[in-house]
N, C-alpha and C. Protein backbone atom coordinates (compact mmCIF):
# COMPACT_ATOMS: atom_id res chain seq x y z
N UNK A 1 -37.50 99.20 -67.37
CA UNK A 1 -37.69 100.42 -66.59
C UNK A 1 -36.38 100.85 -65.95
N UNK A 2 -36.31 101.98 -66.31
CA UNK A 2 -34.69 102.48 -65.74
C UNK A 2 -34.96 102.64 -63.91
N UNK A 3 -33.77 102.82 -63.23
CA UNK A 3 -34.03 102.66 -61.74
C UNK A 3 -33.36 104.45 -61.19
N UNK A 4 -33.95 104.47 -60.31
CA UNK A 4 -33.64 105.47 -59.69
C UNK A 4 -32.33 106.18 -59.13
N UNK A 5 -31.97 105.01 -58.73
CA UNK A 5 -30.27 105.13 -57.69
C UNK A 5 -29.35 104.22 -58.29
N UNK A 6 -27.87 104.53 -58.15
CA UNK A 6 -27.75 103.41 -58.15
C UNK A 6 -27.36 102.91 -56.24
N UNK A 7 -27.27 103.87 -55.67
CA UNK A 7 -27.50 103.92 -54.69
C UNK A 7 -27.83 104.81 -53.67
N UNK A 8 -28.18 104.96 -52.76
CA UNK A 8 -29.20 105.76 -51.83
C UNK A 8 -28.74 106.46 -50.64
N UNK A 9 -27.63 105.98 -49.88
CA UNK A 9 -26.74 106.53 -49.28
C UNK A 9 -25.97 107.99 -49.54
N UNK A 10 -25.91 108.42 -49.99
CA UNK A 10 -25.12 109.74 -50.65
C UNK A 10 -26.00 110.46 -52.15
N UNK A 11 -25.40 111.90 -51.83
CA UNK A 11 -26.26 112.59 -53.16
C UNK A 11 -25.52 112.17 -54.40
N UNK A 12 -25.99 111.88 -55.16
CA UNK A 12 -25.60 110.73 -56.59
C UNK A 12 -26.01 111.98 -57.98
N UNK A 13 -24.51 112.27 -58.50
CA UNK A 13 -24.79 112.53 -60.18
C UNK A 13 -25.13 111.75 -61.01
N UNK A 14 -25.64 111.36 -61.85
CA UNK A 14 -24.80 111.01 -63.23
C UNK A 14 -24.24 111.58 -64.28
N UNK A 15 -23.53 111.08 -64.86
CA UNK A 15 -22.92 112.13 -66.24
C UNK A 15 -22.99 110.99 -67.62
N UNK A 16 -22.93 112.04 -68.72
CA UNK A 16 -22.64 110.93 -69.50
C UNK A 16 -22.36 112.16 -70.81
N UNK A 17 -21.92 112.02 -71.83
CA UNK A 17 -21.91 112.28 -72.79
C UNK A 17 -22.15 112.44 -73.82
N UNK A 18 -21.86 113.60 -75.31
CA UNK A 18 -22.51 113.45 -76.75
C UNK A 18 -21.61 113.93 -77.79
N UNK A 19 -21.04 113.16 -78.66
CA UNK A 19 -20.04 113.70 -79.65
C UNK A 19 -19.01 113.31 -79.97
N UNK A 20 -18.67 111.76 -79.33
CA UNK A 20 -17.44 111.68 -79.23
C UNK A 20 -16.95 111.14 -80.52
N UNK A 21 -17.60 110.39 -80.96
CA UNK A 21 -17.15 109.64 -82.57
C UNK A 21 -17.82 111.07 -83.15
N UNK A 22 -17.54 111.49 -83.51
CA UNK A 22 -17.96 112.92 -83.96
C UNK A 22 -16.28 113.29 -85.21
N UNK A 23 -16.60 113.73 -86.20
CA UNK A 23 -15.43 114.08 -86.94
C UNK A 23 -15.03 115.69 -86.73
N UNK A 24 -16.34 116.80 -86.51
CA UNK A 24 -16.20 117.91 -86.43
C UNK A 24 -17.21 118.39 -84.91
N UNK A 25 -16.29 119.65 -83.87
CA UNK A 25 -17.25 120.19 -82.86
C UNK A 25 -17.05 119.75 -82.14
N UNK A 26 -17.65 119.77 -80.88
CA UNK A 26 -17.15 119.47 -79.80
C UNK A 26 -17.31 118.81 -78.96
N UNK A 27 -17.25 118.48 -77.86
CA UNK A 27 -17.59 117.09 -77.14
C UNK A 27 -18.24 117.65 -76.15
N UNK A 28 -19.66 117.17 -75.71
CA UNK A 28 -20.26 117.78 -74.58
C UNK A 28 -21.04 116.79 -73.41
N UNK A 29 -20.29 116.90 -72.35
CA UNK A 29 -21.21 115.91 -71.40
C UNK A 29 -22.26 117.18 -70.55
N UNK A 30 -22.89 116.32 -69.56
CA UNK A 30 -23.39 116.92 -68.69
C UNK A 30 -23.88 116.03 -67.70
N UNK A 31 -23.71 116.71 -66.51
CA UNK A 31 -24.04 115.99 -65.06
C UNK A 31 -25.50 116.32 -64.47
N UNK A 32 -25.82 115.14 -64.12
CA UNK A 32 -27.49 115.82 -63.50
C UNK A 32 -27.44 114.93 -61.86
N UNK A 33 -28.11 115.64 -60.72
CA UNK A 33 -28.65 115.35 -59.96
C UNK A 33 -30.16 115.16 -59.82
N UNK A 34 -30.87 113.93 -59.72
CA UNK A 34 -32.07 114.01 -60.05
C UNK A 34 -32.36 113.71 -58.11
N UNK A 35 -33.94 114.11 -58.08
CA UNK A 35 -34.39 114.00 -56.56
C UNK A 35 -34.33 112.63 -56.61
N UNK A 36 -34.46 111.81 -55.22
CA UNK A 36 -34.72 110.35 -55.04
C UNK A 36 -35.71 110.02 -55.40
N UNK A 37 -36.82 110.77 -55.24
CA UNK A 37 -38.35 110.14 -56.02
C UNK A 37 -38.58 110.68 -57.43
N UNK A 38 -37.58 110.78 -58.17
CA UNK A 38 -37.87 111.48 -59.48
C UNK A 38 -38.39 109.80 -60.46
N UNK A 39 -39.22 110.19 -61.16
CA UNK A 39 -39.56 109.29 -62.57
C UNK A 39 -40.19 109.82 -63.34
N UNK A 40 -40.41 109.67 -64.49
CA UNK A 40 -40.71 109.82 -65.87
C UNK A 40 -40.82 108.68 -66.75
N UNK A 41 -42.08 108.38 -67.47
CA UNK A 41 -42.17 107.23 -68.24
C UNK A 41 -41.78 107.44 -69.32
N UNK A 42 -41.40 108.18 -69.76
CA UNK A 42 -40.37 108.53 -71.49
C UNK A 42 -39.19 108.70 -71.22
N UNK A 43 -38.33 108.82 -70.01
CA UNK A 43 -37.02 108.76 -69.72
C UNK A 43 -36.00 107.55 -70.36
N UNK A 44 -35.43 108.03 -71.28
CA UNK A 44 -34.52 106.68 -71.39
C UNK A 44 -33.03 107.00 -72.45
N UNK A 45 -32.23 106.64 -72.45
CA UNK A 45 -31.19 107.06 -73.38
C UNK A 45 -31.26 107.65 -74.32
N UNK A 46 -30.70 108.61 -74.68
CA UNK A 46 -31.08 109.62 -75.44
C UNK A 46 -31.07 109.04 -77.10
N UNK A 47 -30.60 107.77 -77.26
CA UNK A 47 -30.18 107.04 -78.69
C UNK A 47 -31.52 106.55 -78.90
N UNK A 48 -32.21 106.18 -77.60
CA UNK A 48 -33.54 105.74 -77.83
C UNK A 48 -35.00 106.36 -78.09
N UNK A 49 -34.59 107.80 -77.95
CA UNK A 49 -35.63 108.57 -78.19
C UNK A 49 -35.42 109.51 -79.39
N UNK A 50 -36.73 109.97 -79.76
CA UNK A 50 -37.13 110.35 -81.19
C UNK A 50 -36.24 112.00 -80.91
N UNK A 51 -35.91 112.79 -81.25
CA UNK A 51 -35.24 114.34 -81.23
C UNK A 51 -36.25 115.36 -80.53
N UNK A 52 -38.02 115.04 -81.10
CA UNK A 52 -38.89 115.24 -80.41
C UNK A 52 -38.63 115.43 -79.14
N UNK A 53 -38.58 114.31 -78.53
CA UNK A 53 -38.94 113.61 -77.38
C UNK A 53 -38.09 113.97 -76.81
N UNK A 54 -36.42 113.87 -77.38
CA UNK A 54 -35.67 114.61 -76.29
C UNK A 54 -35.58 115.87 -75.90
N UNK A 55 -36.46 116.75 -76.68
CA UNK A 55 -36.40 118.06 -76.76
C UNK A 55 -37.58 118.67 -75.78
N UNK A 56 -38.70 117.39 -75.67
CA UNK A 56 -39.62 117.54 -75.05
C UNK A 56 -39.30 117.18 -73.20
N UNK A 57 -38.34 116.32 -73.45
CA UNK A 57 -38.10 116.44 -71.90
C UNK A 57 -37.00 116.83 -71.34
N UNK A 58 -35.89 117.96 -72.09
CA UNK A 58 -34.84 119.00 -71.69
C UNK A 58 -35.84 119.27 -70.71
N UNK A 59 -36.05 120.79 -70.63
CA UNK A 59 -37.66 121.74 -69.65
C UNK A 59 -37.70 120.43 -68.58
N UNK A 60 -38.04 119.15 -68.96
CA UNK A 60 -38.82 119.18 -67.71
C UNK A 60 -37.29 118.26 -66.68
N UNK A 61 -36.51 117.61 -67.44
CA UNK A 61 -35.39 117.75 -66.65
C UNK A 61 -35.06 118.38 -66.12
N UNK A 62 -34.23 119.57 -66.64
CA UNK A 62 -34.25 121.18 -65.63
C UNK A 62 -34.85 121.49 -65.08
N UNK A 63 -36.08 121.63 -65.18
CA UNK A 63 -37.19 121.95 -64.07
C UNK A 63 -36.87 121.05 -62.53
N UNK A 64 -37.06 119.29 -62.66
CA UNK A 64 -37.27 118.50 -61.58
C UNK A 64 -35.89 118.64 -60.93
N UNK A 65 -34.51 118.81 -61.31
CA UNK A 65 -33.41 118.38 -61.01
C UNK A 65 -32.72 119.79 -60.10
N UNK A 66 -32.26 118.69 -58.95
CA UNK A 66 -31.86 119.25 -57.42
C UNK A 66 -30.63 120.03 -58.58
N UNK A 67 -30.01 119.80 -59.53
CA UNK A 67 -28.61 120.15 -59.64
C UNK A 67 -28.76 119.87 -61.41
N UNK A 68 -28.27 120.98 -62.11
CA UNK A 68 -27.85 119.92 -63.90
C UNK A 68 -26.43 120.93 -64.43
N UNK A 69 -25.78 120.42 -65.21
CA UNK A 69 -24.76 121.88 -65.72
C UNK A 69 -24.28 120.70 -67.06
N UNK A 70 -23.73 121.37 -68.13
CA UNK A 70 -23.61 121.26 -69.49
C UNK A 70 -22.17 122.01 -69.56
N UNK A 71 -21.24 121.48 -70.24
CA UNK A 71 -19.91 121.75 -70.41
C UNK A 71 -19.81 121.31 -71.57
N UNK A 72 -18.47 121.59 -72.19
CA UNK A 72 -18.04 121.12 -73.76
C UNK A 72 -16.84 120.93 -73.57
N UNK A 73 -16.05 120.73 -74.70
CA UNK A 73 -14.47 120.38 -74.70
C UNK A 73 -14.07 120.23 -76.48
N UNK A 74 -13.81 121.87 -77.17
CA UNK A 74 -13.33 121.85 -78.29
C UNK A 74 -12.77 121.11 -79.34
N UNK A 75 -12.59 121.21 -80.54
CA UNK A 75 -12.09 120.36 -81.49
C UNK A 75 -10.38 120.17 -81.28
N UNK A 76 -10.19 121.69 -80.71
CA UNK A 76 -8.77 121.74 -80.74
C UNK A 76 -8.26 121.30 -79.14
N UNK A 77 -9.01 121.39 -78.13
CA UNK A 77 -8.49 120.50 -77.09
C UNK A 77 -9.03 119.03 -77.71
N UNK A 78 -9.91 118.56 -78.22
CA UNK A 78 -9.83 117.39 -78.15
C UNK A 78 -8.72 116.37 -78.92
N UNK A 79 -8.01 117.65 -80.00
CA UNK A 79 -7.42 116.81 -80.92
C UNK A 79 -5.49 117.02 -79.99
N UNK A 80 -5.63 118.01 -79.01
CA UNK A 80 -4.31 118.24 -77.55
C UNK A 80 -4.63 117.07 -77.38
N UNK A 81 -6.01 116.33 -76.61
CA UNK A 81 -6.01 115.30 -75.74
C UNK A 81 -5.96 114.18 -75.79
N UNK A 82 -6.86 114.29 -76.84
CA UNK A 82 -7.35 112.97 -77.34
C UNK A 82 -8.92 112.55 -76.88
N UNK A 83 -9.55 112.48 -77.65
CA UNK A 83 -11.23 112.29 -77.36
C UNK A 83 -11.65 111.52 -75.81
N UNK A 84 -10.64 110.39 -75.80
CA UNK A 84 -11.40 110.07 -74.33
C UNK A 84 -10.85 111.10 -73.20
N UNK A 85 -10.02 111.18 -73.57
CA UNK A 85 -9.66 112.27 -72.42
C UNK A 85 -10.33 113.28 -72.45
N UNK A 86 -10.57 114.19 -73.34
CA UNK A 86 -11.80 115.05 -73.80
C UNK A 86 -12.77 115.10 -73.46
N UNK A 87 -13.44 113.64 -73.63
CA UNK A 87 -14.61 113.38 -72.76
C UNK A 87 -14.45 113.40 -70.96
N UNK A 88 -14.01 112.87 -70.83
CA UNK A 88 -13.92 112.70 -69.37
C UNK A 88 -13.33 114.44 -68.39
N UNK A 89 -12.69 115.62 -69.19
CA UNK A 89 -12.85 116.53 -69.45
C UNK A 89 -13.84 117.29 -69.08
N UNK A 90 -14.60 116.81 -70.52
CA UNK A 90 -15.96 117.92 -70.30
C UNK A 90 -16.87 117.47 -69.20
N UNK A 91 -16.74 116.18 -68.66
CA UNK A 91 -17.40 115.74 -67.52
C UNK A 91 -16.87 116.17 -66.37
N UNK A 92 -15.87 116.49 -66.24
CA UNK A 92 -15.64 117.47 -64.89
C UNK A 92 -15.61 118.81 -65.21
N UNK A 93 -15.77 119.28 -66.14
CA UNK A 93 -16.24 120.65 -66.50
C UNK A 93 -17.84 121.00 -65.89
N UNK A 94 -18.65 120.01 -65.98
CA UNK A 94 -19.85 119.99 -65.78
C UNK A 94 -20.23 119.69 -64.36
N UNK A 95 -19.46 118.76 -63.74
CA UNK A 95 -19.10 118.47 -62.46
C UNK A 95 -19.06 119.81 -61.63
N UNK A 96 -17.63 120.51 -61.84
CA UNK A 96 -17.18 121.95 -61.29
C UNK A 96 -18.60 122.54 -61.65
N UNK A 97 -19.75 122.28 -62.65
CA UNK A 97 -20.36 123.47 -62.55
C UNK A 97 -21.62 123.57 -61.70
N UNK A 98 -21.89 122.48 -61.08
CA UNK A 98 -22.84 122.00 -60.37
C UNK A 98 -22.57 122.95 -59.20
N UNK A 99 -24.09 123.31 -59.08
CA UNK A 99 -24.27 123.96 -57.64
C UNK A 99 -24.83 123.76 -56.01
N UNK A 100 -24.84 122.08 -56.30
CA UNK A 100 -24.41 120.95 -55.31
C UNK A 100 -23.53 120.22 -55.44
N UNK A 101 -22.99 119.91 -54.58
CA UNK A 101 -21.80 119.79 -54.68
C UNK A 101 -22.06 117.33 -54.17
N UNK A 102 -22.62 116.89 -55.47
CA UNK A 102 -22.38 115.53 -55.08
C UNK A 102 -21.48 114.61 -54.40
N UNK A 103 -21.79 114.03 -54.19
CA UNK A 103 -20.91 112.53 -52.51
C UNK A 103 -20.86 111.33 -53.46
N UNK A 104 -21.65 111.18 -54.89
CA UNK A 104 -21.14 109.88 -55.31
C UNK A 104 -21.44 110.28 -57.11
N UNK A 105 -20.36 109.84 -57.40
CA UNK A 105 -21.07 109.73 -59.34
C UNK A 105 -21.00 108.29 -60.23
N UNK A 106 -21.98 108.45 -60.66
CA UNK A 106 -22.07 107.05 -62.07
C UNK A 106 -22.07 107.74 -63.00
N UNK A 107 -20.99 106.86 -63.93
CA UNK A 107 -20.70 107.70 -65.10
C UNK A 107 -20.99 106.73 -66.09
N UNK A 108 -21.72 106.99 -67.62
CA UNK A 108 -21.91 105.87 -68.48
C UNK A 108 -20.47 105.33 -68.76
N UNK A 109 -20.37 104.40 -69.30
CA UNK A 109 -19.40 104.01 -69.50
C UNK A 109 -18.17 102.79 -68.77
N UNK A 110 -17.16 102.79 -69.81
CA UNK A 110 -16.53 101.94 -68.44
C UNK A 110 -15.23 102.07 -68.08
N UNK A 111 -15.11 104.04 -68.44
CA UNK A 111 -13.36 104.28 -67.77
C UNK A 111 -14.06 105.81 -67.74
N UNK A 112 -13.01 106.25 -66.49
CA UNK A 112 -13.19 107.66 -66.37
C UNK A 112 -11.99 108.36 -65.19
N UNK A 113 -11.72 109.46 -65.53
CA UNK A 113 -10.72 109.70 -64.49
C UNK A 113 -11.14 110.31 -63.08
N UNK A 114 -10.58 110.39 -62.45
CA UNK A 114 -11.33 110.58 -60.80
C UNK A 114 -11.30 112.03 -60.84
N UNK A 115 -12.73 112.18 -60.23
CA UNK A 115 -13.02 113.41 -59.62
C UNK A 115 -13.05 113.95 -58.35
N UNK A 116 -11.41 113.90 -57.94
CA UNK A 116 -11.44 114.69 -56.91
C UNK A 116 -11.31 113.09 -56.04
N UNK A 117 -11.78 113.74 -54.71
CA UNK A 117 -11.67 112.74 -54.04
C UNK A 117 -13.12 111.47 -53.89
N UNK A 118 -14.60 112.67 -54.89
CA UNK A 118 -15.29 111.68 -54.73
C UNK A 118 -15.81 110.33 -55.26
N UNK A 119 -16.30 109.46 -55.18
CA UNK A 119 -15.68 107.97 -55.38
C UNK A 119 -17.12 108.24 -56.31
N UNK A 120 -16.91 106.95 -57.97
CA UNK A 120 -17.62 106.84 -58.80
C UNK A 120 -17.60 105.36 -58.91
N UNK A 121 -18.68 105.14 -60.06
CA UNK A 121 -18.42 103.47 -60.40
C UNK A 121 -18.94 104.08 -62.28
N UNK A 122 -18.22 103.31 -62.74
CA UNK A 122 -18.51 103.43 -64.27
C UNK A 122 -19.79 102.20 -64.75
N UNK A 123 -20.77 102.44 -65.36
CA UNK A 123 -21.64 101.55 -65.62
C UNK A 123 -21.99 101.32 -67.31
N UNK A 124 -21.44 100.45 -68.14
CA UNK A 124 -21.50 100.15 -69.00
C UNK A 124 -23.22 100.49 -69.77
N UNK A 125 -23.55 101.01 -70.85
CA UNK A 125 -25.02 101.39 -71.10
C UNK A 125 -25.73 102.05 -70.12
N UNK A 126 -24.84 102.64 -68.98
CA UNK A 126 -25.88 103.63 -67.81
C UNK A 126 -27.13 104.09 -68.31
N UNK A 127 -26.36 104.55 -69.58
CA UNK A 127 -27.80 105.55 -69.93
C UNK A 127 -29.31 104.77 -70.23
N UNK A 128 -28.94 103.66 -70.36
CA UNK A 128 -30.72 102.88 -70.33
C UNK A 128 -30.71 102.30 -69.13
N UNK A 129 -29.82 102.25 -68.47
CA UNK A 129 -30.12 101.45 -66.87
C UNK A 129 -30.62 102.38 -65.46
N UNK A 130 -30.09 104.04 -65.64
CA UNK A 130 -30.27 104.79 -64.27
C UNK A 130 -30.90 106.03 -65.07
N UNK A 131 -31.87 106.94 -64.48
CA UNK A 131 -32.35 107.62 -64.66
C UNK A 131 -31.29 108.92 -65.04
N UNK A 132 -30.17 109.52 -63.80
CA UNK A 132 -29.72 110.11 -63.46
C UNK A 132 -28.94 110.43 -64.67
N UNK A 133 -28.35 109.25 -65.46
CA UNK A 133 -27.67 109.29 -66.42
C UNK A 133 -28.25 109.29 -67.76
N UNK A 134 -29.24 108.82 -67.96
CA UNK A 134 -30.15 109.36 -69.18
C UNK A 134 -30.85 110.59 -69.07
N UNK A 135 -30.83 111.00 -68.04
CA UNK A 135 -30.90 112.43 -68.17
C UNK A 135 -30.24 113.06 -68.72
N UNK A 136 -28.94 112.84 -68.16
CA UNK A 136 -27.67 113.64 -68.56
C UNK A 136 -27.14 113.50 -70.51
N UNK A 137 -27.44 111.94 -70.51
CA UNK A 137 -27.17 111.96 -71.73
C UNK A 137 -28.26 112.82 -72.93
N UNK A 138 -29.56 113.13 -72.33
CA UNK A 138 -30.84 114.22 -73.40
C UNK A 138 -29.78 115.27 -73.10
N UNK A 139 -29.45 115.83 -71.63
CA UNK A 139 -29.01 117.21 -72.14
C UNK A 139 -27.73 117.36 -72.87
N UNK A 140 -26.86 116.90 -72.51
CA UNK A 140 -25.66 116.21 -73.72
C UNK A 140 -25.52 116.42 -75.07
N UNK A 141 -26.64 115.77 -75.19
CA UNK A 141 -27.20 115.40 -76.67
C UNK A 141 -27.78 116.80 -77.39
N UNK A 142 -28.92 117.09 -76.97
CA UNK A 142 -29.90 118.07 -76.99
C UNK A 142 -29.06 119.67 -77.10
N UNK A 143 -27.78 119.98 -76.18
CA UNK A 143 -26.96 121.05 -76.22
C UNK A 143 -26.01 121.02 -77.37
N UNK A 144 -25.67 119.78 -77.67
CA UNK A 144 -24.77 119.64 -78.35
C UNK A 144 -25.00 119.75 -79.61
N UNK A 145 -26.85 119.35 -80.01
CA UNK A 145 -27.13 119.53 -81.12
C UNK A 145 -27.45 120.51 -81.75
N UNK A 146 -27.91 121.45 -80.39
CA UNK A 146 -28.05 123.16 -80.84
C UNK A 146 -27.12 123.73 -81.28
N UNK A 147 -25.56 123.52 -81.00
CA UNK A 147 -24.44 124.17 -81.36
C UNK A 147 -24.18 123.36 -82.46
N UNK A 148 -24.19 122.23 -82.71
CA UNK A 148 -23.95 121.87 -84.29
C UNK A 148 -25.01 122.52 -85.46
N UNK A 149 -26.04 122.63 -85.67
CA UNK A 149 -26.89 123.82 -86.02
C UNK A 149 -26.60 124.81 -85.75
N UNK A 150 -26.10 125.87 -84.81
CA UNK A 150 -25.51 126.86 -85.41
C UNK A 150 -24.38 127.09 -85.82
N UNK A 151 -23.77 126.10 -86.00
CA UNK A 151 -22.63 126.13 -86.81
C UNK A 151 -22.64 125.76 -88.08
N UNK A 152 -23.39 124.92 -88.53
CA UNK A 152 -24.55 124.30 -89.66
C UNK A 152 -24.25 125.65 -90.71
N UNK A 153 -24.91 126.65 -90.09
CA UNK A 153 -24.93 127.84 -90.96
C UNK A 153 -23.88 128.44 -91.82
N UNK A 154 -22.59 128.19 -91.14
CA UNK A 154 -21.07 128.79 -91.60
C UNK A 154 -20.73 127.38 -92.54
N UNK A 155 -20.97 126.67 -92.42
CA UNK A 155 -20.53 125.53 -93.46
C UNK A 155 -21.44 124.86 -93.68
N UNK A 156 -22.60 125.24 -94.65
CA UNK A 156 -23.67 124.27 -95.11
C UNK A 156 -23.51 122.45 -95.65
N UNK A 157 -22.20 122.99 -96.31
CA UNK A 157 -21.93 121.93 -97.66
C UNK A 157 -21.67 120.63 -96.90
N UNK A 158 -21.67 121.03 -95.55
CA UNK A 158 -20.74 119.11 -94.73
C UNK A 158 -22.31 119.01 -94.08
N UNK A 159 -23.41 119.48 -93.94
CA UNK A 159 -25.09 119.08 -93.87
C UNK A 159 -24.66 118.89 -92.00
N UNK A 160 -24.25 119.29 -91.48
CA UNK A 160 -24.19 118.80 -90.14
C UNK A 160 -25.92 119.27 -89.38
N UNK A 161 -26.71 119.97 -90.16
CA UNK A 161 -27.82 120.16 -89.47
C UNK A 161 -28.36 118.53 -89.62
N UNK A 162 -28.40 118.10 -89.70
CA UNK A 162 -28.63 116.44 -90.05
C UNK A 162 -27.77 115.39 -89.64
N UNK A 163 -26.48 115.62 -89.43
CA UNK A 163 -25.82 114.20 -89.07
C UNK A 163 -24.95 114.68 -88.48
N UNK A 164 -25.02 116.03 -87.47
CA UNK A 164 -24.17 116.79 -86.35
C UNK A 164 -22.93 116.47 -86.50
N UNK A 165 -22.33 116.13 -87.54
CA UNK A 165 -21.10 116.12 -87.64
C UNK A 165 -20.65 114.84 -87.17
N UNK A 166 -20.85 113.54 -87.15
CA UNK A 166 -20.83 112.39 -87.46
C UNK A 166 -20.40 112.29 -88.92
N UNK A 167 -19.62 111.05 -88.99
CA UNK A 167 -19.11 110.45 -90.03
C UNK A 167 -19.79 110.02 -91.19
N UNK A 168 -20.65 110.71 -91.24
CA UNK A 168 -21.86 109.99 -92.62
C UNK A 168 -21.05 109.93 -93.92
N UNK A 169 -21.32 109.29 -94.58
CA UNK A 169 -20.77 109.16 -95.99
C UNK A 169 -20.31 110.60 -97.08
N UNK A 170 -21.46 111.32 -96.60
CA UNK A 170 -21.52 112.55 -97.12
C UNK A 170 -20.72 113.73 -96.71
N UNK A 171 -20.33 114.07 -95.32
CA UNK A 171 -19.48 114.40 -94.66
C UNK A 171 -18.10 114.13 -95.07
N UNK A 172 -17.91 112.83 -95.08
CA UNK A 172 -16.70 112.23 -95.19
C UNK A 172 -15.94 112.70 -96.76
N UNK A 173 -16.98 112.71 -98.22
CA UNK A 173 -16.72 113.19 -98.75
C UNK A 173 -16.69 114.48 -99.08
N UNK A 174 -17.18 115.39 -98.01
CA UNK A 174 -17.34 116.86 -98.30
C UNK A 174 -15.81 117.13 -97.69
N UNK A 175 -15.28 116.29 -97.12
CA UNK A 175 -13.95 116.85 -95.96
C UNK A 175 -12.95 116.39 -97.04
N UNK A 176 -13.22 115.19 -97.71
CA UNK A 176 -12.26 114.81 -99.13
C UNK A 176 -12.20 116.10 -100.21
N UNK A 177 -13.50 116.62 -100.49
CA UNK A 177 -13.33 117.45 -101.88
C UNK A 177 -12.72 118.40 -101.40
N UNK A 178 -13.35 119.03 -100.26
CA UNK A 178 -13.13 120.84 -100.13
C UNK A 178 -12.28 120.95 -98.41
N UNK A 179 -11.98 119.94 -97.89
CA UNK A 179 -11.00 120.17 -96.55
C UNK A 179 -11.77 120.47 -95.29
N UNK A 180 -11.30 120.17 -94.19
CA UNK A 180 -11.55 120.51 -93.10
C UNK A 180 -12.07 121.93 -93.02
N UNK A 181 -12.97 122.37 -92.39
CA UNK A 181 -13.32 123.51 -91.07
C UNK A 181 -12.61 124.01 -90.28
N UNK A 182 -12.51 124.93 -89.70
CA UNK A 182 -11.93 125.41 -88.78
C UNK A 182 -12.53 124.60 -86.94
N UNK A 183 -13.69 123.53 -87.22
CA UNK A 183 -14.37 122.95 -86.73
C UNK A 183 -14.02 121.40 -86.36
N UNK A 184 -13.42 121.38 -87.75
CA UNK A 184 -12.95 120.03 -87.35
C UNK A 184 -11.99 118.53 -86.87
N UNK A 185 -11.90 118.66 -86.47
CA UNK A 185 -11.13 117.39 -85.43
C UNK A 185 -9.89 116.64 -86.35
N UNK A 186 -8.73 117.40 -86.61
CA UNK A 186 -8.09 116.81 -87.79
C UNK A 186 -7.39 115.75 -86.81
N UNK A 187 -7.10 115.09 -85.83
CA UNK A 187 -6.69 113.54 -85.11
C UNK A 187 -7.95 112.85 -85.64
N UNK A 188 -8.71 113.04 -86.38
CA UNK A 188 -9.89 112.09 -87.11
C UNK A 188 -9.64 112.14 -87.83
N UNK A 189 -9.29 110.66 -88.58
CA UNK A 189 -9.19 110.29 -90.11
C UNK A 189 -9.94 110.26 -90.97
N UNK A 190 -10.49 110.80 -91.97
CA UNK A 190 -11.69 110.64 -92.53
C UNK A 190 -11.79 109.16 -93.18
N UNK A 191 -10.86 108.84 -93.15
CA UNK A 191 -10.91 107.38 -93.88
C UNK A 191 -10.77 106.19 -92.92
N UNK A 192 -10.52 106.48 -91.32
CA UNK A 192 -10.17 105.72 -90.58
C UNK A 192 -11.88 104.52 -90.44
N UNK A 193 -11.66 102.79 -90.54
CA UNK A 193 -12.56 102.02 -90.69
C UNK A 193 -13.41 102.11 -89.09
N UNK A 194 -12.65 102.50 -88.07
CA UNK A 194 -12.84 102.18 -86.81
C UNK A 194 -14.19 103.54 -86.62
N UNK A 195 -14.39 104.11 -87.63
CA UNK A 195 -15.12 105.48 -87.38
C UNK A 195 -16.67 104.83 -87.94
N UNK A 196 -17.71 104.66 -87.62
CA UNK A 196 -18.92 104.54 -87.60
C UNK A 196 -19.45 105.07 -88.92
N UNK A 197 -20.59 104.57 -89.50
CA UNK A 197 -21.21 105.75 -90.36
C UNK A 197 -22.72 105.83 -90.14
N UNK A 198 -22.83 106.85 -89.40
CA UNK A 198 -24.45 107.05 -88.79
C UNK A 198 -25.60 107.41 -90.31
């Protein structure tokens, strides 16, 4: 059972992210403030739920949440920055867009650059351990996958309506025969071993 806080003292984000091993598109976190008595029994990392399911509880996230905002961070800043930086990026993109202004953040993960002056702790797998942050990671996920589908449309042949532009086998050889997108992340190797194949 995921927990509520990670602590109770101060108004608490979480953030977390979707895209980052990604070969093409863009990197999108998002920050959520959830109330102190918020729960949900289908809440849980967005890796762990069916597409359904995450789609089924976007609405009611937005609905319950004191605060939520969704940011991105391009192919072509990410390939300026470099993906973690990118990430951590679009997480203060999302941060700035909040219309409370949070006193503490947990961020998945276990590096991130400071926001500002207010103090965070990085939590390795957040997203199955705190609510706040599996939230963040459905909308993440869930935004990120709408814009890979409509982009889906301008370049059928790399199937990203299906494997959002992840490294799938198929991908990998569509970027071999016929080249990159105007979409895609050329600091990604298509051949690099360290790249996943979903």
């Amino acid at each position: 059972m995921l927990l509520p806080r990670y602590q109770y003292d101060y108004l608490e984000a979480g953030c977390d992210e979707a895209g980052r091993g990604c070969l093409a598109g863009p990197v999108f976190a998002a920050a959520v403030i959830l109330p102190h008595d918020f729960s949900h029994p289908l809440l849980n990392d967005s890796k762990k739920l069916t597409e359904a399911d995450r789609y089924k509880l976007r609405p009611e996230i937005e609905a319950a949440a004191l605060a939520y905002a969704v940011a991105s961070v391009d192919n072509l800043e990410i390939d300026q920055i470099n993906i973690l930086n990118a990430s951590f990026l679009a997480m203060h993109r999302a941060l700035d867009m909040l219309h409370l202004k949070p006193e503490y953040l947990i961020i998945d993960g276990n590096r991130f650059n400071k926001y500002g002056l207010i103090p965070h702790c990085c939590i390795v797998e957040g997203d199955g351990k705190y609510l706040s942050i599996a939230a963040a990671s459905i909308l993440a996920k869930t935004y990120r996958d709408d814009y890979m589908a409509m982009i889906a449309t301008e370049h059928p042949e790399y199937d990203w309506h299906s494997n959002k532009g992840y490294p799938t086998i198929k991908h990998r050889n569509m970027v071999r025969q016929i080249g990159y997108t105007p979409y895609h992340r050329r600091t990604f190797k298509v051949t690099d071993p360290q790249l996943s194949i979903f």
